[in-house]
N, C-alpha and C. Protein backbone atom coordinates (compact mmCIF):
# COMPACT_ATOMS: atom_id res chain seq x y z
N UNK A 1 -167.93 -74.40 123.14
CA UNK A 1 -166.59 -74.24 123.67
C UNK A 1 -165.75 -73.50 122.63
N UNK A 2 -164.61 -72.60 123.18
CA UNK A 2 -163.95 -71.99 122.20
C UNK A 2 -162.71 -72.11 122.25
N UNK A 3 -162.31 -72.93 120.66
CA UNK A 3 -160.96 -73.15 120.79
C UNK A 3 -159.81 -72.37 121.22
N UNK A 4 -160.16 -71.09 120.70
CA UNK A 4 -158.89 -69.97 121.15
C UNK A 4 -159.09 -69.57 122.61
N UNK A 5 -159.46 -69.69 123.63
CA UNK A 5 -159.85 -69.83 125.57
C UNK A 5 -158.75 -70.86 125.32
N UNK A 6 -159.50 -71.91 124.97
CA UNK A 6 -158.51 -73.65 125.17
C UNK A 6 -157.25 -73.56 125.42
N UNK A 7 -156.82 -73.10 124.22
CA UNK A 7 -154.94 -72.84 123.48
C UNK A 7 -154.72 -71.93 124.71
N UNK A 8 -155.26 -70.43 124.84
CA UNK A 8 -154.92 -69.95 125.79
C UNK A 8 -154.19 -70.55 126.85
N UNK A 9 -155.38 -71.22 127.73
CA UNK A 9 -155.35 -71.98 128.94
C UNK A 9 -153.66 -72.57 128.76
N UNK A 10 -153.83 -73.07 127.75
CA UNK A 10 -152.86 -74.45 127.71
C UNK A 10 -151.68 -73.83 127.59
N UNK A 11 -151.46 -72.58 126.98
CA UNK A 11 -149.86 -71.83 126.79
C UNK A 11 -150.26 -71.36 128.30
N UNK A 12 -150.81 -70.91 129.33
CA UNK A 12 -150.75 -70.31 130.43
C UNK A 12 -150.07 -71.06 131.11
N UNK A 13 -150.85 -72.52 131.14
CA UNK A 13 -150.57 -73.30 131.94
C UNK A 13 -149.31 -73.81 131.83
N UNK A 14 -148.03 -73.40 131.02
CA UNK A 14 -146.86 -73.93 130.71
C UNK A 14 -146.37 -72.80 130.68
N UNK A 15 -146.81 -71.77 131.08
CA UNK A 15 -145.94 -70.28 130.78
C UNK A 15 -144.64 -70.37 131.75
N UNK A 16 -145.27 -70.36 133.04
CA UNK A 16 -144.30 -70.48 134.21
C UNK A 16 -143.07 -71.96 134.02
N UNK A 17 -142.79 -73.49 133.27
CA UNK A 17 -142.34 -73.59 133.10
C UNK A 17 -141.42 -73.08 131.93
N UNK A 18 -141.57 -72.42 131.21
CA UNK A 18 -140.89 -72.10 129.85
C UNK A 18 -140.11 -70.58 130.31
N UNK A 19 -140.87 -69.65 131.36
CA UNK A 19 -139.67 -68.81 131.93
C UNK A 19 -138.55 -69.26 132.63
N UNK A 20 -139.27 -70.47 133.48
CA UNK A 20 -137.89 -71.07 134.44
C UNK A 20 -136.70 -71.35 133.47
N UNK A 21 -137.13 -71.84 132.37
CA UNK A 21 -136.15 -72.17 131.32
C UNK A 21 -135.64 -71.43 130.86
N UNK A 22 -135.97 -70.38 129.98
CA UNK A 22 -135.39 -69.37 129.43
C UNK A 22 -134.21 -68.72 130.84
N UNK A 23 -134.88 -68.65 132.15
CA UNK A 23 -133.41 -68.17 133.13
C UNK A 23 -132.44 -68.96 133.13
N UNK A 24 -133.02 -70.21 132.95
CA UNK A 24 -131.94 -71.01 133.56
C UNK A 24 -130.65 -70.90 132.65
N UNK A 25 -130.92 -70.65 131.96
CA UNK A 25 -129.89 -70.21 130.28
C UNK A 25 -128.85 -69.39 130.77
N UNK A 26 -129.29 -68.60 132.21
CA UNK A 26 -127.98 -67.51 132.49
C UNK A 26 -128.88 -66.49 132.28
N UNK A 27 -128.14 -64.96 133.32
CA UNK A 27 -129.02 -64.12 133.73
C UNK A 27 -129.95 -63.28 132.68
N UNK A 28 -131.08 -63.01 133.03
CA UNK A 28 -131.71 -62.64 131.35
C UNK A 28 -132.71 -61.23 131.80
N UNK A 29 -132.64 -60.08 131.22
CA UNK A 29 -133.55 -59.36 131.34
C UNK A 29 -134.95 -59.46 130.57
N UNK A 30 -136.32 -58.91 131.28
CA UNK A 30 -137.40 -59.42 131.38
C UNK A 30 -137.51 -59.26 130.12
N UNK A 31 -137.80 -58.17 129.18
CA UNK A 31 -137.89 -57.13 127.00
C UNK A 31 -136.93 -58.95 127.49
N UNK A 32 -136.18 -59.47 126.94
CA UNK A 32 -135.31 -60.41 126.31
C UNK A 32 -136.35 -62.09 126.37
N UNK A 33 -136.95 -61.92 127.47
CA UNK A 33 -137.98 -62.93 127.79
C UNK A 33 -139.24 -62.72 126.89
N UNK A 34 -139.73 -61.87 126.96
CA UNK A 34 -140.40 -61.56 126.54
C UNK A 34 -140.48 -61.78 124.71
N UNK A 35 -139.40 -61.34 124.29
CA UNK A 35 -138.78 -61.47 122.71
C UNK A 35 -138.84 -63.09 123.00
N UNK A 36 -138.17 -63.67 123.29
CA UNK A 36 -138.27 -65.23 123.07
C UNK A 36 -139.67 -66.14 123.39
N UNK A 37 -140.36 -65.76 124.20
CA UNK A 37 -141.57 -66.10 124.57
C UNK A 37 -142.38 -65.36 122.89
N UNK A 38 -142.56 -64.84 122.54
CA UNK A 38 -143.45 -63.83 121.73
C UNK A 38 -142.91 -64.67 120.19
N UNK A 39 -142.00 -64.77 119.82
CA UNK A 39 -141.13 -65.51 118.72
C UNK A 39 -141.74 -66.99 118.91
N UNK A 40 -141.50 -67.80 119.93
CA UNK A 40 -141.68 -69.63 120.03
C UNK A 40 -143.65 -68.85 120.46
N UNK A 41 -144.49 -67.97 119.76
CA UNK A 41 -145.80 -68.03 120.01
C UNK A 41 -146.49 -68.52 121.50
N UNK A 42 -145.81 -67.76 122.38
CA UNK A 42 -146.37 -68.12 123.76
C UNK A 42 -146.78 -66.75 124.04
N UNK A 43 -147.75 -66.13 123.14
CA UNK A 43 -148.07 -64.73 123.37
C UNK A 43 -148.49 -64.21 125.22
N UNK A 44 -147.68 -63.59 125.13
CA UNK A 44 -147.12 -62.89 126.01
C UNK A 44 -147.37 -61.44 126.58
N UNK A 45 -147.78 -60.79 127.55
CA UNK A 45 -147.71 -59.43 127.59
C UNK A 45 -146.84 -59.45 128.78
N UNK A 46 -146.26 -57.81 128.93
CA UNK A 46 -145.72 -57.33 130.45
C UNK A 46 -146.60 -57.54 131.25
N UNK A 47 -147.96 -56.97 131.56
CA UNK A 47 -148.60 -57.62 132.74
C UNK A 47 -148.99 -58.88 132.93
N UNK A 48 -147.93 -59.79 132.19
CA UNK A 48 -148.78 -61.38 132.67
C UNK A 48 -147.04 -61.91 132.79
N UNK A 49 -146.04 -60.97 132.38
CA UNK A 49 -144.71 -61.58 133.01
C UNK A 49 -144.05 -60.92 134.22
N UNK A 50 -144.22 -59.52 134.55
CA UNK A 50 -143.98 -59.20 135.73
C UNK A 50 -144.60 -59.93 137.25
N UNK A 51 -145.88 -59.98 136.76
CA UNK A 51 -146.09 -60.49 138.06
C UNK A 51 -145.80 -62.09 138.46
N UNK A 52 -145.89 -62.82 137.10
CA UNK A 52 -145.68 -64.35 137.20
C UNK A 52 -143.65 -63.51 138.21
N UNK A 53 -142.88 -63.01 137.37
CA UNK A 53 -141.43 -62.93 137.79
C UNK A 53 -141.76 -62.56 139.58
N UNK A 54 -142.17 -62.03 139.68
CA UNK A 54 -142.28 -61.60 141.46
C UNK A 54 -142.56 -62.25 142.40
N UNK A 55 -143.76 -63.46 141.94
CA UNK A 55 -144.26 -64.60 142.54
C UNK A 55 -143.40 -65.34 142.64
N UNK A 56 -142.14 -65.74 141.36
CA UNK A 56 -141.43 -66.39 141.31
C UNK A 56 -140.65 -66.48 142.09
N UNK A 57 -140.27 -64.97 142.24
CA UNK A 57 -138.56 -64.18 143.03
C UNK A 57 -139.53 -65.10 144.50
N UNK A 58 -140.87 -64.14 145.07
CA UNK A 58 -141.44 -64.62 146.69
C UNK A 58 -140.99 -65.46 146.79
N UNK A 59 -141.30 -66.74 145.66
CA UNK A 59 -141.34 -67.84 145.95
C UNK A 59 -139.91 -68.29 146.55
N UNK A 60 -138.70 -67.50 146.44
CA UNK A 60 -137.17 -68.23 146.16
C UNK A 60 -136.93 -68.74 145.15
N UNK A 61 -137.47 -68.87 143.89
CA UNK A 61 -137.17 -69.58 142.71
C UNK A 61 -135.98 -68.51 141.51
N UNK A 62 -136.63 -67.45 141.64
CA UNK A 62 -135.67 -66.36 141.26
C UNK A 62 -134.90 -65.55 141.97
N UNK A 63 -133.74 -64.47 141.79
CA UNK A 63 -133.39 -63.79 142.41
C UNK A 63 -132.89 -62.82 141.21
N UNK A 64 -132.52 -61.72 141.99
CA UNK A 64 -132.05 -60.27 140.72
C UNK A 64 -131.36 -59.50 141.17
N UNK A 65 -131.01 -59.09 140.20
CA UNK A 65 -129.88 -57.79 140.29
C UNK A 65 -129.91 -56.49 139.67
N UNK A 66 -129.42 -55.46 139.86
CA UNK A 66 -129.79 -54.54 139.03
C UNK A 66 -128.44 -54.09 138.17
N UNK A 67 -128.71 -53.94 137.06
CA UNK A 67 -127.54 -53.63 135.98
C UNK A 67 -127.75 -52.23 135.62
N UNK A 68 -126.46 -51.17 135.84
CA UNK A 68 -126.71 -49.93 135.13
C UNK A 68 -126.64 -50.37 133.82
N UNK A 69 -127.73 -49.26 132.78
CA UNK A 69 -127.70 -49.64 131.02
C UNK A 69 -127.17 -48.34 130.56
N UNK A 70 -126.56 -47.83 129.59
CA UNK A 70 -126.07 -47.34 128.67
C UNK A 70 -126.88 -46.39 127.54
N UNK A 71 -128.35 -46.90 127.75
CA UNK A 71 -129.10 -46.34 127.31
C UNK A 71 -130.69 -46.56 127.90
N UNK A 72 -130.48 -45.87 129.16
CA UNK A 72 -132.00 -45.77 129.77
C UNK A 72 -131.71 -46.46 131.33
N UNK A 73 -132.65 -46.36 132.17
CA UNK A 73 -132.46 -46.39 133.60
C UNK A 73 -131.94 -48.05 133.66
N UNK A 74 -131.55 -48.39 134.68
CA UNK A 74 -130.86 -49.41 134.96
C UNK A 74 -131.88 -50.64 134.96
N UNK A 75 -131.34 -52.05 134.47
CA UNK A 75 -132.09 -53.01 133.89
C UNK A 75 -131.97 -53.89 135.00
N UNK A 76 -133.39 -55.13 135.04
CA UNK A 76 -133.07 -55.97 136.17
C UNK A 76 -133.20 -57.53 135.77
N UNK A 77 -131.80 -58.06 136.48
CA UNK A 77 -131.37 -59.21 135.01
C UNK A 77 -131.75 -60.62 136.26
N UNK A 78 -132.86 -61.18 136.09
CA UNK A 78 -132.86 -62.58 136.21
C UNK A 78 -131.91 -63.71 136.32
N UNK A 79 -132.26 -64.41 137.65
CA UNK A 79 -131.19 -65.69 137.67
C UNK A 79 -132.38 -66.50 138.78
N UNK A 80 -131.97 -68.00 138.19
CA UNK A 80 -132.16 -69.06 139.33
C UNK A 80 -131.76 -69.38 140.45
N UNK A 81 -132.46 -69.18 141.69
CA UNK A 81 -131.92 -69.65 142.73
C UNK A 81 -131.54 -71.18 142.72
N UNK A 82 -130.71 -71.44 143.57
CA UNK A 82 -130.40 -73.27 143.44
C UNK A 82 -132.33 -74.04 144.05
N UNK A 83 -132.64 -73.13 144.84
CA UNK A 83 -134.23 -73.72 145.11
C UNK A 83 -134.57 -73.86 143.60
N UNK A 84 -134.27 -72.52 142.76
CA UNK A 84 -135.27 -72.60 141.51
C UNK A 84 -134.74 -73.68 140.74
N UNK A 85 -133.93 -74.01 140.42
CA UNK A 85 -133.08 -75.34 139.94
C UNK A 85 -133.82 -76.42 139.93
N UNK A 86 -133.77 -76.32 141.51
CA UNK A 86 -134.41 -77.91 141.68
C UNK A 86 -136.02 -78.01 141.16
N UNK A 87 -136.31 -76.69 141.93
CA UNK A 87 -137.70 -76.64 141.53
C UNK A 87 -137.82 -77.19 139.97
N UNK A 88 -137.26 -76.11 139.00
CA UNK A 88 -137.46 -76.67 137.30
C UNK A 88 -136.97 -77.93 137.10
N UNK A 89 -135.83 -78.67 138.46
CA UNK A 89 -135.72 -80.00 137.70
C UNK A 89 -136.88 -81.23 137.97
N UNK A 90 -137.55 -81.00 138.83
CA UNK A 90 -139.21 -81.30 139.14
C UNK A 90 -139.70 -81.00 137.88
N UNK A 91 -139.89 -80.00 137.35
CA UNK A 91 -141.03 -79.35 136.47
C UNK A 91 -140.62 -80.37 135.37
N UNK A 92 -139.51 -80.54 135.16
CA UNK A 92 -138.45 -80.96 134.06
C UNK A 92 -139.43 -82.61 133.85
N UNK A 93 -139.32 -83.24 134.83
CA UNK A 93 -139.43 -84.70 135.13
C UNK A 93 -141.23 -84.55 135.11
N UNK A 94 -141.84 -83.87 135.59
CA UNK A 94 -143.29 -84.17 135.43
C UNK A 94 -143.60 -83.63 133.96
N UNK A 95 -142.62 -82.78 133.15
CA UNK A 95 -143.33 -82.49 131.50
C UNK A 95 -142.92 -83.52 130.77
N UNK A 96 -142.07 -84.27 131.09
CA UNK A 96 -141.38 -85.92 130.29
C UNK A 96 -142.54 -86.82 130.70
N UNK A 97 -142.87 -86.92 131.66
CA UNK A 97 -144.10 -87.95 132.24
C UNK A 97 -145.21 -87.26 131.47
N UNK A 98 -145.52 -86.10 131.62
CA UNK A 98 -147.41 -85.84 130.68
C UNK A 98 -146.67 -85.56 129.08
N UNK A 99 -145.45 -85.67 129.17
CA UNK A 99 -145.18 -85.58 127.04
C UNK A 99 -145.78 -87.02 126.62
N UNK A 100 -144.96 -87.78 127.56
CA UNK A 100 -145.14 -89.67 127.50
C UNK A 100 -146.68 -90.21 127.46
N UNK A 101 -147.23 -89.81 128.54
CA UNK A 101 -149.01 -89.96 129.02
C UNK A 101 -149.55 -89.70 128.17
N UNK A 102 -149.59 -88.24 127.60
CA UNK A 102 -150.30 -87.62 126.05
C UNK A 102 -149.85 -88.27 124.92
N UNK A 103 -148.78 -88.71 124.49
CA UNK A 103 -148.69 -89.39 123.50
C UNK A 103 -149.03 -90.92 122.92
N UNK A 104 -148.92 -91.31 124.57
CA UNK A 104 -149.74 -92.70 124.79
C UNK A 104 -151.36 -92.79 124.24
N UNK A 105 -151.61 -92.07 124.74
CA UNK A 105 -153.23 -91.61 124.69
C UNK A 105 -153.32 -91.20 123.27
N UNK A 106 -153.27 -90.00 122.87
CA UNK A 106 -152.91 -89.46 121.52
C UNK A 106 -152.39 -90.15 120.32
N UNK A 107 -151.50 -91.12 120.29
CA UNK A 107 -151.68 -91.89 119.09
C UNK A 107 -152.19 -93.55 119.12
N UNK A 108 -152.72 -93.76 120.61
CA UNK A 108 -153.74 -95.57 120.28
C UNK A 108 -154.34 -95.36 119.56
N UNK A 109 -154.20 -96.52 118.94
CA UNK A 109 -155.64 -97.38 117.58
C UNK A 109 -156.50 -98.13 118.40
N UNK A 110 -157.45 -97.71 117.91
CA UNK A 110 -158.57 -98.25 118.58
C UNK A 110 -158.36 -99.59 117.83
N UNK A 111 -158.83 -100.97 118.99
CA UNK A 111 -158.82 -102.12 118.33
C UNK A 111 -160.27 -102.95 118.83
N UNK A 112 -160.71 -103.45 117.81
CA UNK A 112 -161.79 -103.65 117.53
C UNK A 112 -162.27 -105.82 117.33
């Protein structure tokens, strides 16, 4: 088995909550997600955040806008729908329950 697959998996599998978060912050262009994702080591590329963002938008969880920029074609700035809200406040309540579960597990002494 290979540890670096593992880690992978495991930042994948939390990728999609940790964007909901970063929007929920207020409207955010994708380069800005990306910088914060890449910094807190949730290595990151454009083809693994555009399309997670589009699935998102299908889903109703996101919505967008387009911003003229000042320097280069016009930027498209992220926000939560109130669906997406609720949705992350779900996500919110099941990562407190597996923080709790894993730590349960993760620090018993075995008793003998």
């Amino acid at each position: 088995m290979n540890l670096e697959n593992t880690q992978v998996q495991m930042r994948k599998g939390i990728l999609e909550y940790c964007i909901l978060h970063i929007i929920a912050r207020g409207e955010t262009y994708a380069s800005d997600m990306l910088d914060e994702l890449t910094s807190a080591k949730m290595i990151v590329v454009e083809g693994t955040l555009y399309p997670l963002l589009t699935r998102l938008k299908n889903s109703g969880l996101l919505e967008y806008k387009w911003v003229e920029s000042k320097s280069g074609p016009p930027r498209k700035y992220y926000k939560l729908t109130p669906t997406g809200e609720n949705f992350l406040h779900g996500l919110t309540e099941t990562w407190n329950d597996l923080v709790h579960s894993t730590e349960m597990i993760r620090t018993k002494t075995v008793t003998i």
